[in-house]
C-alpha atoms as a PDB file:
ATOM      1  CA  UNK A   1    -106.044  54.777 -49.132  1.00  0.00           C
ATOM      2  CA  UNK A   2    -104.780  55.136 -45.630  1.00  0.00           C
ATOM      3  CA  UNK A   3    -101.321  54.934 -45.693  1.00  0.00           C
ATOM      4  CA  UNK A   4     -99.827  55.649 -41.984  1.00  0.00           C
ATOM      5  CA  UNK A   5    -101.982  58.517 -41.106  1.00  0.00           C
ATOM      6  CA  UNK A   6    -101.944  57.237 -37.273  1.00  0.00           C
ATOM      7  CA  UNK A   7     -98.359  57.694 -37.340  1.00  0.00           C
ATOM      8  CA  UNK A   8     -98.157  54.092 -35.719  1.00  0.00           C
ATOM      9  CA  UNK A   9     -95.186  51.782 -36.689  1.00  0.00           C
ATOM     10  CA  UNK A  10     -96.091  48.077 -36.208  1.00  0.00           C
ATOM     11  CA  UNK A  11     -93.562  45.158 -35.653  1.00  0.00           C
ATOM     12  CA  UNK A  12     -95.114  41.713 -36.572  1.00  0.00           C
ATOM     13  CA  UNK A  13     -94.254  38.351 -35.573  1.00  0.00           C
ATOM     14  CA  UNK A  14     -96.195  36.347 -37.094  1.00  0.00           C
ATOM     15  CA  UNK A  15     -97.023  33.180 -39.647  1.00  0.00           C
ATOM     16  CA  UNK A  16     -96.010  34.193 -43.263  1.00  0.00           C
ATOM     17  CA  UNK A  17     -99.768  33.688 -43.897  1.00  0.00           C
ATOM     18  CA  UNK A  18    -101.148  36.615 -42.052  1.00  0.00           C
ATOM     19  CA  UNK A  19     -97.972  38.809 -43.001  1.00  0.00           C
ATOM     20  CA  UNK A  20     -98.917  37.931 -46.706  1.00  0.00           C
ATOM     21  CA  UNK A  21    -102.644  38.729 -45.851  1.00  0.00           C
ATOM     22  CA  UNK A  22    -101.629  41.851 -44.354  1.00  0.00           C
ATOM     23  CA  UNK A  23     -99.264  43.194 -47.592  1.00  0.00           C
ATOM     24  CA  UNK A  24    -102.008  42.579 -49.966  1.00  0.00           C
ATOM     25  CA  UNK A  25    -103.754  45.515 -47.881  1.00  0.00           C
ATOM     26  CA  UNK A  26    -101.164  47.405 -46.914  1.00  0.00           C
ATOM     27  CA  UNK A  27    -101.462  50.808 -48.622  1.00  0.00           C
ATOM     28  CA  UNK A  28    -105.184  50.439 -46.457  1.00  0.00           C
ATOM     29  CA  UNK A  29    -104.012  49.460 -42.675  1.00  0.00           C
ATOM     30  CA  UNK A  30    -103.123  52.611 -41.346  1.00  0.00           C
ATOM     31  CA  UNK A  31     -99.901  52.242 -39.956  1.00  0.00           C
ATOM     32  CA  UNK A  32     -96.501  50.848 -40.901  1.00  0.00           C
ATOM     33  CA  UNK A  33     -95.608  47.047 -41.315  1.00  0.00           C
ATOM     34  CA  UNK A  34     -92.699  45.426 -40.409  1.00  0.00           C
ATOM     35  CA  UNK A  35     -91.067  42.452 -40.111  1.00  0.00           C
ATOM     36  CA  UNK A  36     -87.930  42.088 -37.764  1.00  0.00           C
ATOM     37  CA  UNK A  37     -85.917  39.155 -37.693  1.00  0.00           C
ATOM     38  CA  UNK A  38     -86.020  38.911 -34.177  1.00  0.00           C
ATOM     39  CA  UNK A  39     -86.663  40.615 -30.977  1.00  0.00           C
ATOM     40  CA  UNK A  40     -83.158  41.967 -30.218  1.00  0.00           C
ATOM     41  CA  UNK A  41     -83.434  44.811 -32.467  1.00  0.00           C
ATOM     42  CA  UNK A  42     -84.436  48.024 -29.913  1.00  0.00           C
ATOM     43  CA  UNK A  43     -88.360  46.960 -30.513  1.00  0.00           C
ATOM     44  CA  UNK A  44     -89.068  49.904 -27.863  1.00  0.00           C
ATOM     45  CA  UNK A  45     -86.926  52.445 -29.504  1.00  0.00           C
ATOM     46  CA  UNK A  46     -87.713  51.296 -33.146  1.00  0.00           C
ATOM     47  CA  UNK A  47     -91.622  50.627 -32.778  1.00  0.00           C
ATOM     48  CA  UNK A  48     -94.661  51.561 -31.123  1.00  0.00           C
ATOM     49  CA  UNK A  49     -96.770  48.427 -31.025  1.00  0.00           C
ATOM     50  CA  UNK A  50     -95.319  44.505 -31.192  1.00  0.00           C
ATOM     51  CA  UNK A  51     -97.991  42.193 -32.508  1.00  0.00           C
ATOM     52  CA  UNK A  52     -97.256  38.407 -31.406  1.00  0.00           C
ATOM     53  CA  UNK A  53     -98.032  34.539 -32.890  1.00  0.00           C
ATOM     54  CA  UNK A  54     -98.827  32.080 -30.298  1.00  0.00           C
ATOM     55  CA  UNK A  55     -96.248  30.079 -32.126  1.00  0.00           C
ATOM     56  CA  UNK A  56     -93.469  32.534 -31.761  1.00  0.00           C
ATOM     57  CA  UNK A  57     -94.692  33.697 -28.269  1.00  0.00           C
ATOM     58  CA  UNK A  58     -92.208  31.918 -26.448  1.00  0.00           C
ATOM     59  CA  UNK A  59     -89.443  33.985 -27.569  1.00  0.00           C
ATOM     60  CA  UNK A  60     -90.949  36.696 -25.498  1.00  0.00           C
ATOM     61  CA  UNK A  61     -89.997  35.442 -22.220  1.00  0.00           C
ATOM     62  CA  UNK A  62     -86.122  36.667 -22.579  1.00  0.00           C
ATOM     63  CA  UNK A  63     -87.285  40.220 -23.146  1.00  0.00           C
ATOM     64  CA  UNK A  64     -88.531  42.925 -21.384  1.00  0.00           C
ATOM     65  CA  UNK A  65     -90.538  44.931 -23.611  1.00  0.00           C
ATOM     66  CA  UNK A  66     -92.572  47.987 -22.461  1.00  0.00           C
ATOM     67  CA  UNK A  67     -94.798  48.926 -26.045  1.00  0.00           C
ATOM     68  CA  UNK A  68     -98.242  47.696 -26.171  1.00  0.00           C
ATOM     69  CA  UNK A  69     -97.634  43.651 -26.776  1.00  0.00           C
ATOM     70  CA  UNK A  70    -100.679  42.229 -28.866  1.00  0.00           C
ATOM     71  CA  UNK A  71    -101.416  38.078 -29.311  1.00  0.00           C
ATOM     72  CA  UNK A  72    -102.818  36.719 -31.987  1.00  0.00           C
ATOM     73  CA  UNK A  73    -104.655  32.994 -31.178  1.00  0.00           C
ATOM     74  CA  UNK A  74    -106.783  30.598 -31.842  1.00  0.00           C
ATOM     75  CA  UNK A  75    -109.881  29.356 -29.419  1.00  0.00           C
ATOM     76  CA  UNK A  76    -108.332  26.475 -28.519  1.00  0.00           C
ATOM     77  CA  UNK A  77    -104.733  28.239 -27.095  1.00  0.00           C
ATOM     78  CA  UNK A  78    -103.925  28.966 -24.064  1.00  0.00           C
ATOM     79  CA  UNK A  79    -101.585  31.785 -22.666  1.00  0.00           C
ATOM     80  CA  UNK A  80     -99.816  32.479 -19.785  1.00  0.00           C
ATOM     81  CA  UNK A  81     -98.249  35.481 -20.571  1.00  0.00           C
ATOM     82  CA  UNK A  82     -99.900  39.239 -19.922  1.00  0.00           C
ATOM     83  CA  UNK A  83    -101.014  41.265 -23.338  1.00  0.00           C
ATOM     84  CA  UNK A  84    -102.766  44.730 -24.133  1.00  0.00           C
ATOM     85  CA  UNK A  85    -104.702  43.010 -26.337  1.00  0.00           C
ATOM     86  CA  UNK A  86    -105.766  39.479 -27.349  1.00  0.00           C
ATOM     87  CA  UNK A  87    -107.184  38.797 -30.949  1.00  0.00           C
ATOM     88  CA  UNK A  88    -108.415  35.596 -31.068  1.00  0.00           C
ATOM     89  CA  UNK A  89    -108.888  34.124 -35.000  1.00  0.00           C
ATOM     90  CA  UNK A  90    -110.693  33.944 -37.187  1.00  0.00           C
ATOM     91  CA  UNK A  91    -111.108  37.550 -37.639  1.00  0.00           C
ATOM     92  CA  UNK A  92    -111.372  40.001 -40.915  1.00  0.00           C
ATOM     93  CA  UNK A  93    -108.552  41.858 -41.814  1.00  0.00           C
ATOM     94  CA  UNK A  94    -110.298  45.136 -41.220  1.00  0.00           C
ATOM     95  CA  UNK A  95    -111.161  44.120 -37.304  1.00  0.00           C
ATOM     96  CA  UNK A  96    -107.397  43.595 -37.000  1.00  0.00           C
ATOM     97  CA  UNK A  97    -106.735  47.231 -38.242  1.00  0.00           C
ATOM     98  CA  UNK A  98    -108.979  48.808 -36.341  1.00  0.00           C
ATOM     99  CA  UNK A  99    -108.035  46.988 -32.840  1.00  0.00           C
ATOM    100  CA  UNK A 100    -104.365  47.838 -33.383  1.00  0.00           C
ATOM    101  CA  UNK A 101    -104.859  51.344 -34.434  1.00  0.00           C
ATOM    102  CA  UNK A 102    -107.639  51.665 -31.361  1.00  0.00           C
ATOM    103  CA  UNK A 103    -105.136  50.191 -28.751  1.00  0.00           C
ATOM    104  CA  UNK A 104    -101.990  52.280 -30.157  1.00  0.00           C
ATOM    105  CA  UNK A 105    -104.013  55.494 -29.888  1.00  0.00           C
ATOM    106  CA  UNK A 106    -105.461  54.396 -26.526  1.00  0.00           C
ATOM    107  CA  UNK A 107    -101.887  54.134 -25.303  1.00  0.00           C
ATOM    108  CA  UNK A 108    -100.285  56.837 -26.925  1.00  0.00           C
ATOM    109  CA  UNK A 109    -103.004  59.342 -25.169  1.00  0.00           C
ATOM    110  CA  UNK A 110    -102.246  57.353 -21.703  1.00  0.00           C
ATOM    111  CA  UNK A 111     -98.574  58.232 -22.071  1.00  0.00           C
ATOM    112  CA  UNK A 112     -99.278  61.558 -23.358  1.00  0.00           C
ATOM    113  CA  UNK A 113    -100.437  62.439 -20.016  1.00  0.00           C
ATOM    114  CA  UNK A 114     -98.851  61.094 -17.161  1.00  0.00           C
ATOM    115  CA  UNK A 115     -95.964  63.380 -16.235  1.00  0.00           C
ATOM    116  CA  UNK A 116     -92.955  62.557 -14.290  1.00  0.00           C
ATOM    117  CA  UNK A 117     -92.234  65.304 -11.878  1.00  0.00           C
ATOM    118  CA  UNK A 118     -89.630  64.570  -8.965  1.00  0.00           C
ATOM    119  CA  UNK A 119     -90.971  61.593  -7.419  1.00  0.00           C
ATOM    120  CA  UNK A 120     -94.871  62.036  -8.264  1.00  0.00           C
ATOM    121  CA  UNK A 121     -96.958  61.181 -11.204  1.00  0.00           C
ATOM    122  CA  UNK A 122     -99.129  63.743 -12.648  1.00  0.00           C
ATOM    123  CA  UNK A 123    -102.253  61.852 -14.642  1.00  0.00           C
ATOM    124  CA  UNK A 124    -103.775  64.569 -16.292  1.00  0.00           C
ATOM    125  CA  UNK A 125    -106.601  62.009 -17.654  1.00  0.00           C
ATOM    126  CA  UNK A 126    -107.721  61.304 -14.406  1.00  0.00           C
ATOM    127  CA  UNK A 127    -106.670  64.865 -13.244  1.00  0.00           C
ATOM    128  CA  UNK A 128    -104.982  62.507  -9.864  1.00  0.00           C
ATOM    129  CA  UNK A 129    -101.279  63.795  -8.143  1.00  0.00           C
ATOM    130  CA  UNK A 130     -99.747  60.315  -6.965  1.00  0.00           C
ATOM    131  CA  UNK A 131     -96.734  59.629  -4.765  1.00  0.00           C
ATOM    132  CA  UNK A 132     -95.932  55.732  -4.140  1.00  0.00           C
ATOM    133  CA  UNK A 133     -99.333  54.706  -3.135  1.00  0.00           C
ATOM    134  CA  UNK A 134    -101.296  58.098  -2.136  1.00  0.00           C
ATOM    135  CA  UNK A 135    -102.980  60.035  -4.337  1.00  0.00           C
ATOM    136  CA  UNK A 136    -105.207  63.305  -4.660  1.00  0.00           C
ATOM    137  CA  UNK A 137    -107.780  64.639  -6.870  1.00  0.00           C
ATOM    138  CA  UNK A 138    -106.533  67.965  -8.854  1.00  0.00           C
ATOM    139  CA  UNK A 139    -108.505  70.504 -10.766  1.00  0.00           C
ATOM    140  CA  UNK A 140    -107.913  71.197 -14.346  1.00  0.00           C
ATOM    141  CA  UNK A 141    -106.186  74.688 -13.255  1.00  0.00           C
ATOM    142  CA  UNK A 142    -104.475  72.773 -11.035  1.00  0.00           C
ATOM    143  CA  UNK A 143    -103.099  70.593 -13.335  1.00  0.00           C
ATOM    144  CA  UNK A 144    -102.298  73.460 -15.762  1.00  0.00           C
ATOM    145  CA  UNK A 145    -100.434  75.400 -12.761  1.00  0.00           C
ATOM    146  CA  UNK A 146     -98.165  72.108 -11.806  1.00  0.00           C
ATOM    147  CA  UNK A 147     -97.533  71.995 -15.675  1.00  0.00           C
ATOM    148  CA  UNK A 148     -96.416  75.390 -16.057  1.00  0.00           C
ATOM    149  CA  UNK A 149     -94.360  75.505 -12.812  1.00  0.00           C
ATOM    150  CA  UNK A 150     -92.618  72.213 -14.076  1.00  0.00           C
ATOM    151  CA  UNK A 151     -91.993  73.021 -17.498  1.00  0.00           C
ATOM    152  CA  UNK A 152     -90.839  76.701 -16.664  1.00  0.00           C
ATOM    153  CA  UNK A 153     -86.725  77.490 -16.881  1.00  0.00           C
ATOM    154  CA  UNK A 154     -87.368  79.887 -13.757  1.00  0.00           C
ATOM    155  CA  UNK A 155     -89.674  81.088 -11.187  1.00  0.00           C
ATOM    156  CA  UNK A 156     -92.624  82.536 -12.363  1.00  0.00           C
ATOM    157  CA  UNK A 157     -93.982  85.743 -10.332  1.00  0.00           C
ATOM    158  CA  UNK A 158     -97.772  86.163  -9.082  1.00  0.00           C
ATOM    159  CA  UNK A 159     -98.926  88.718 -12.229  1.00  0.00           C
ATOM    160  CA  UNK A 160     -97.649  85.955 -14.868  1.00  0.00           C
ATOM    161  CA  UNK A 161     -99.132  83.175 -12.937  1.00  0.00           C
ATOM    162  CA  UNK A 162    -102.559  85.504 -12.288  1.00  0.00           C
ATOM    163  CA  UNK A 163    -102.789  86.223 -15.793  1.00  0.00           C
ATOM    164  CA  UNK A 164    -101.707  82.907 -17.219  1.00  0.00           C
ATOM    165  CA  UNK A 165    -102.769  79.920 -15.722  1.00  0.00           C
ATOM    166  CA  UNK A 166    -105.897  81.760 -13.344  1.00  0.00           C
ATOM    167  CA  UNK A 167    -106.939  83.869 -16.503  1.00  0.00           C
ATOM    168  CA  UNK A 168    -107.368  86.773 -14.254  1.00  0.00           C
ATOM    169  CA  UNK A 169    -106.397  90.133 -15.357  1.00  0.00           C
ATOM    170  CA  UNK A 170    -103.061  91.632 -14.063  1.00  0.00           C
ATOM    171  CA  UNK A 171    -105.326  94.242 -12.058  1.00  0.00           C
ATOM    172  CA  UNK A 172    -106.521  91.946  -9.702  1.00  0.00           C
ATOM    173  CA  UNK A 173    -105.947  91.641  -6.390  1.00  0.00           C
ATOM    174  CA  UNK A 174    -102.788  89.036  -6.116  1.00  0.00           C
ATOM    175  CA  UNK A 175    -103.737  87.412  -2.891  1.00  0.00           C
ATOM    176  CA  UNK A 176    -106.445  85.512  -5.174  1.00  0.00           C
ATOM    177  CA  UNK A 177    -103.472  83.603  -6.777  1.00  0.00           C
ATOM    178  CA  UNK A 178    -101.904  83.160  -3.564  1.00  0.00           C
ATOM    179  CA  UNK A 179    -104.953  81.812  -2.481  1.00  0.00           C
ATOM    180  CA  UNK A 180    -105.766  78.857  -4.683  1.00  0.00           C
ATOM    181  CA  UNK A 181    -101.675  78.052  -4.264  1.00  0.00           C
ATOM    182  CA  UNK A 182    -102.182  77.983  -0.377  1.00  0.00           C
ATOM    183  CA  UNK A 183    -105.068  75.276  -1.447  1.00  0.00           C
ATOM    184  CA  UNK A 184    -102.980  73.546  -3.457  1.00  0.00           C
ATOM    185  CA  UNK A 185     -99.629  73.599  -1.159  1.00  0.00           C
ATOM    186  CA  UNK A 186    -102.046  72.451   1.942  1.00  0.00           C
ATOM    187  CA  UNK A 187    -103.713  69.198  -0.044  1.00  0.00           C
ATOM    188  CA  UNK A 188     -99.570  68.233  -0.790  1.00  0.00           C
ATOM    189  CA  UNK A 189     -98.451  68.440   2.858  1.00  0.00           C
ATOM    190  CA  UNK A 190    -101.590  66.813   3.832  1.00  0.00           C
ATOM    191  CA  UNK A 191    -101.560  64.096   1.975  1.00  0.00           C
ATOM    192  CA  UNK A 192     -97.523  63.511   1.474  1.00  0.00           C
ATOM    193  CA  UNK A 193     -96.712  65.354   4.268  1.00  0.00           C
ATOM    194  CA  UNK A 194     -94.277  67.468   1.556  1.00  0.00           C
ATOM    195  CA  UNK A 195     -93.915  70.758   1.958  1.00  0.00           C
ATOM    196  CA  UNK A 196     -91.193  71.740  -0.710  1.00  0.00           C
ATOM    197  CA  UNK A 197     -93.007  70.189  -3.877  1.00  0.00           C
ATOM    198  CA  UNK A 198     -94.268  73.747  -4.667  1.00  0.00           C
ATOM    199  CA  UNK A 199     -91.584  76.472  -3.582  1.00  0.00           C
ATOM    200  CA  UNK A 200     -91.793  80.061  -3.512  1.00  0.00           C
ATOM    201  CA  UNK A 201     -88.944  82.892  -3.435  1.00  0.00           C
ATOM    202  CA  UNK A 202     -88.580  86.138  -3.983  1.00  0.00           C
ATOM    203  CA  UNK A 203     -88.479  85.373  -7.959  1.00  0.00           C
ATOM    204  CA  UNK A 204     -91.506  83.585  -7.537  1.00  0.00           C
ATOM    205  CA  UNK A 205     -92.932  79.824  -7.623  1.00  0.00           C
ATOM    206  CA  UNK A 206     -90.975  77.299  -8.740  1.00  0.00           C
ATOM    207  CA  UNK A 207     -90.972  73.263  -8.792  1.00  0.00           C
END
C-alpha cells in the first residue's frame, strides 16, 4: 500500500470514468485524489499538480495557473494549449501513477533550487547566477557561500565564513577566504557590471 508517501496532492478534472478507475486504486497511487468542483478554488495554494480532460480543457483558458498542468487525450485530439505533461490514452493505471508522481517530484526538486535573491536567480541544479538574460557558471562553494550570505540575519566575519562554507580551519591564513570572494565579486561586476551584490563592512559580508 502506498498511501501518499510522495507527499503530492492531486486535483483531477476529469470523466467520472477515470476518477472511478482511479478510487478503486487509491490506497496504491501514491498521492492524494481530489476532485474540485471547479477551478476557482486556490488550485495553486490548495494543490501541487492539476491533471486535465480534453473535454474540460477549455475551462482552463480563464485561469492562470502556475502548478504542473497535466492532459489527458486521446490520439485523435488536438491541443493548443501548453502542458508539463501529455498522457495520451489508452494507458494502465500504474503508467498514470508513475508519470504524475515522476513529473511532481521533477518539479518539486526544480523549485527546490532556484533561489530568489534581489533581482538574480540562483539555480543551484545547474550551479548558474542569472540576472535578466546573463548568466554565469558558479561552483558548488560558491553556491553554498551566496546561500549562507543570503540566508544569514547579519554579516558574517572571515573566521566563520573560513571555517564554514571554505572548510578551512580558523588557523589559516584569512586572505585565502578573501581570495576566492575577490573571484567571486570580480565574475558579478564583470558580467552584471554590479558591484554591491556581495558587500563587505567592518561586521563582515553581507547580501
Amino acid at each position: 500500500m502506498h498511501k501518499n508517501i510522495y507527499n503530492i496532492k492531486a486535483a483531477f478534472f476529469c470523466n467520472e470514468n477515470l476518477i472511478k478507475s482511479l478510487e478503486e486504486v487509491k490506497p496504491f497511487l501514491g498521492f492524494d485524489l481530489n476532485k474540485p468542483s471547479n477551478l476557482n478554488q486556490e488550485i495553486d495554494k490548495n494543490f501541487d499538480i492539476l491533471v486535465v480532460e480534453s473535454k474540460r480543457e477549455k475551462e482552463l483558458q480563464f485561469y492562470n495557473i502556475e502548478i504542473p498542468k497535466v492532459l489527458v487525450k486521446t490520439k485523435t485530439e488536438k491541443t493548443k494549449m501548453k502542458y508539463d505533461l501529455v498522457i495520451t490514452l489508452p494507458v494502465s493505471l500504474s503508467e498514470l501513477r508513475q508519470m504524475i508522481i515522476n513529473l511532481s517530484q521533477k518539479k518539486k526538486f526544480e523549485k527546490n533550487s532556484l533561489i530568489k535573491i534581489k533581482n538574480y536567480t540562483l539555480n543551484k541544479n545547474e550551479r548558474i547566477l542569472i540576472k535578466d538574460n546573463k548568466k554565469i557558471q558558479v561552483t558548488e562553494k560558491e553556491i553554498f557561500f551566496i546561500e549562507t550570505l543570503f540566508f544569514s540575519k547579519k554579516p558574517l566575519n572571515k573566521n566563520f565564513i573560513l571555517e564554514k562554507v571554505w572548510g578551512y580551519s580558523t588557523g589559516t591564513d584569512t586572505h585565502t577566504v578573501e581570495t576566492h570572494i575577490y573571484r567571486l565579486r570580480q565574475k558579478i561586476k564583470n558580467h552584471f557590471d554590479d558591484v554591491n551584490f556581495i558587500k563587505h563592512s567592518e561586521r563582515g559580508y553581507s547580501i
